[in-house]
C-alpha atoms as a PDB file:
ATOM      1  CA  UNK A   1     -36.170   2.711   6.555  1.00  0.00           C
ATOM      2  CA  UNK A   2     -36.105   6.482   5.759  1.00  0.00           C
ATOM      3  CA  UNK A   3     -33.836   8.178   3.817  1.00  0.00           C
ATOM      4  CA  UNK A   4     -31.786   9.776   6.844  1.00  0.00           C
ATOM      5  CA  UNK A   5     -31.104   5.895   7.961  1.00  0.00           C
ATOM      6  CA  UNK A   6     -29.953   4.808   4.378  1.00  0.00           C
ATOM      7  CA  UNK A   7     -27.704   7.963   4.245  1.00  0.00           C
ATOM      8  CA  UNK A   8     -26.132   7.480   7.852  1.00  0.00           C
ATOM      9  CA  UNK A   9     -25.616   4.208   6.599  1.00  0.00           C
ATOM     10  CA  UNK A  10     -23.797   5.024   3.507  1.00  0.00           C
ATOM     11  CA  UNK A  11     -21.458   7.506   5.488  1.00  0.00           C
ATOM     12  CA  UNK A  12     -20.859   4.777   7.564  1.00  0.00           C
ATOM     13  CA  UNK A  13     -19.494   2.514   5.320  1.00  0.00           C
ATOM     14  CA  UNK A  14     -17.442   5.421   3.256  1.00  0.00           C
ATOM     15  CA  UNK A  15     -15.774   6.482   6.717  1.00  0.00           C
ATOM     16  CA  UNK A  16     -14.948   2.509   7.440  1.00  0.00           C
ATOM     17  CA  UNK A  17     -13.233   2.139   3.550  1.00  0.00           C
ATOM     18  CA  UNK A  18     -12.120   5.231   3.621  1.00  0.00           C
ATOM     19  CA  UNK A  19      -9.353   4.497   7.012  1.00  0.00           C
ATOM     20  CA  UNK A  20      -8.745   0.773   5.803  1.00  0.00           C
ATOM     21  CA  UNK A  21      -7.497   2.507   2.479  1.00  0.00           C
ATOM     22  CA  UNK A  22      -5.261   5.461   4.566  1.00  0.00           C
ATOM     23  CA  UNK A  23      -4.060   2.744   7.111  1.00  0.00           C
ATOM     24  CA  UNK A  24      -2.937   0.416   4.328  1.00  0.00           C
ATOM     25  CA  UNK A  25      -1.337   3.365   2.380  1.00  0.00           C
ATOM     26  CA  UNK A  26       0.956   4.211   5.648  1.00  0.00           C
ATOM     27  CA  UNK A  27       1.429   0.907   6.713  1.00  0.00           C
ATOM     28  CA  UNK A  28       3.097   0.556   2.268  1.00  0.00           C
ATOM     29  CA  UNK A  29       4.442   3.406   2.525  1.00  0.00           C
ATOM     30  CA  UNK A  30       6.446   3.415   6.244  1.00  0.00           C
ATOM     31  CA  UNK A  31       6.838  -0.217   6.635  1.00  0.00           C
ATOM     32  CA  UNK A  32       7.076  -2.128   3.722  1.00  0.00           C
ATOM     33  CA  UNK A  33       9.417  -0.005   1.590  1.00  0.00           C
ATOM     34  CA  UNK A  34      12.618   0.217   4.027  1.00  0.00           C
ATOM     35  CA  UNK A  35      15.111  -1.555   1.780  1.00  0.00           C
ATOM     36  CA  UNK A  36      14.976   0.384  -1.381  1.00  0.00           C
ATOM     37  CA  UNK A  37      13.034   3.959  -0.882  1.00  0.00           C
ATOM     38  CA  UNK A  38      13.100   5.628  -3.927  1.00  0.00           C
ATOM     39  CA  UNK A  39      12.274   2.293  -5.855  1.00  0.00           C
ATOM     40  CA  UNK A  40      15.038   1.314  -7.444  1.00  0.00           C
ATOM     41  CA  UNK A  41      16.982  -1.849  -6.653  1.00  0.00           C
ATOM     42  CA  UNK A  42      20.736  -0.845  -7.254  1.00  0.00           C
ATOM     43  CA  UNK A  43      23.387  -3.993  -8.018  1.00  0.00           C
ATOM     44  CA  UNK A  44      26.219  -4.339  -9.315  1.00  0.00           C
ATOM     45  CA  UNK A  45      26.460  -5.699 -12.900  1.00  0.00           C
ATOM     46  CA  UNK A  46      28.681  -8.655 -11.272  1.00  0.00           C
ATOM     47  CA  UNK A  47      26.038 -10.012  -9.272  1.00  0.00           C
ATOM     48  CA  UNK A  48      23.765 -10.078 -12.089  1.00  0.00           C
ATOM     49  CA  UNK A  49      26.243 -12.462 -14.597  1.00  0.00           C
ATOM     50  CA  UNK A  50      26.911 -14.256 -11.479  1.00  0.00           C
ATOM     51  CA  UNK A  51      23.270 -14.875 -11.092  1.00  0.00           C
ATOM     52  CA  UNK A  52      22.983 -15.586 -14.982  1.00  0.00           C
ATOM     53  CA  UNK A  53      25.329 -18.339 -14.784  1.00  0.00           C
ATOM     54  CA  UNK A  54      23.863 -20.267 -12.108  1.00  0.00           C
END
């Protein structure tokens, strides 16, 4: 193979990982994170000794 068919190759392959890895950042970042969006899990310190003693 020539160089031009290696290299067309290799762009290939960096376009392909390239939209798996932007696809699986939106799909994190609008889908998964609905139930606590700025990262934090808030509860109340009840809960938690209720939890505890259980």
């Amino acid at each position: 193979m020539k160089a031009k068919h290696v290299l067309w190759i290799f762009t290939g392959l960096v376009a392909v990982v390239t939209m798996a890895v932007g696809i699986a950042v939106l799909v994190d970042r609008f889908i998964t994170r609905k139930e606590c969006p700025d990262g934090y899990i808030s509860f109340d310190s009840d809960e938690l000794e209720a939890l505890e003693e259980e």
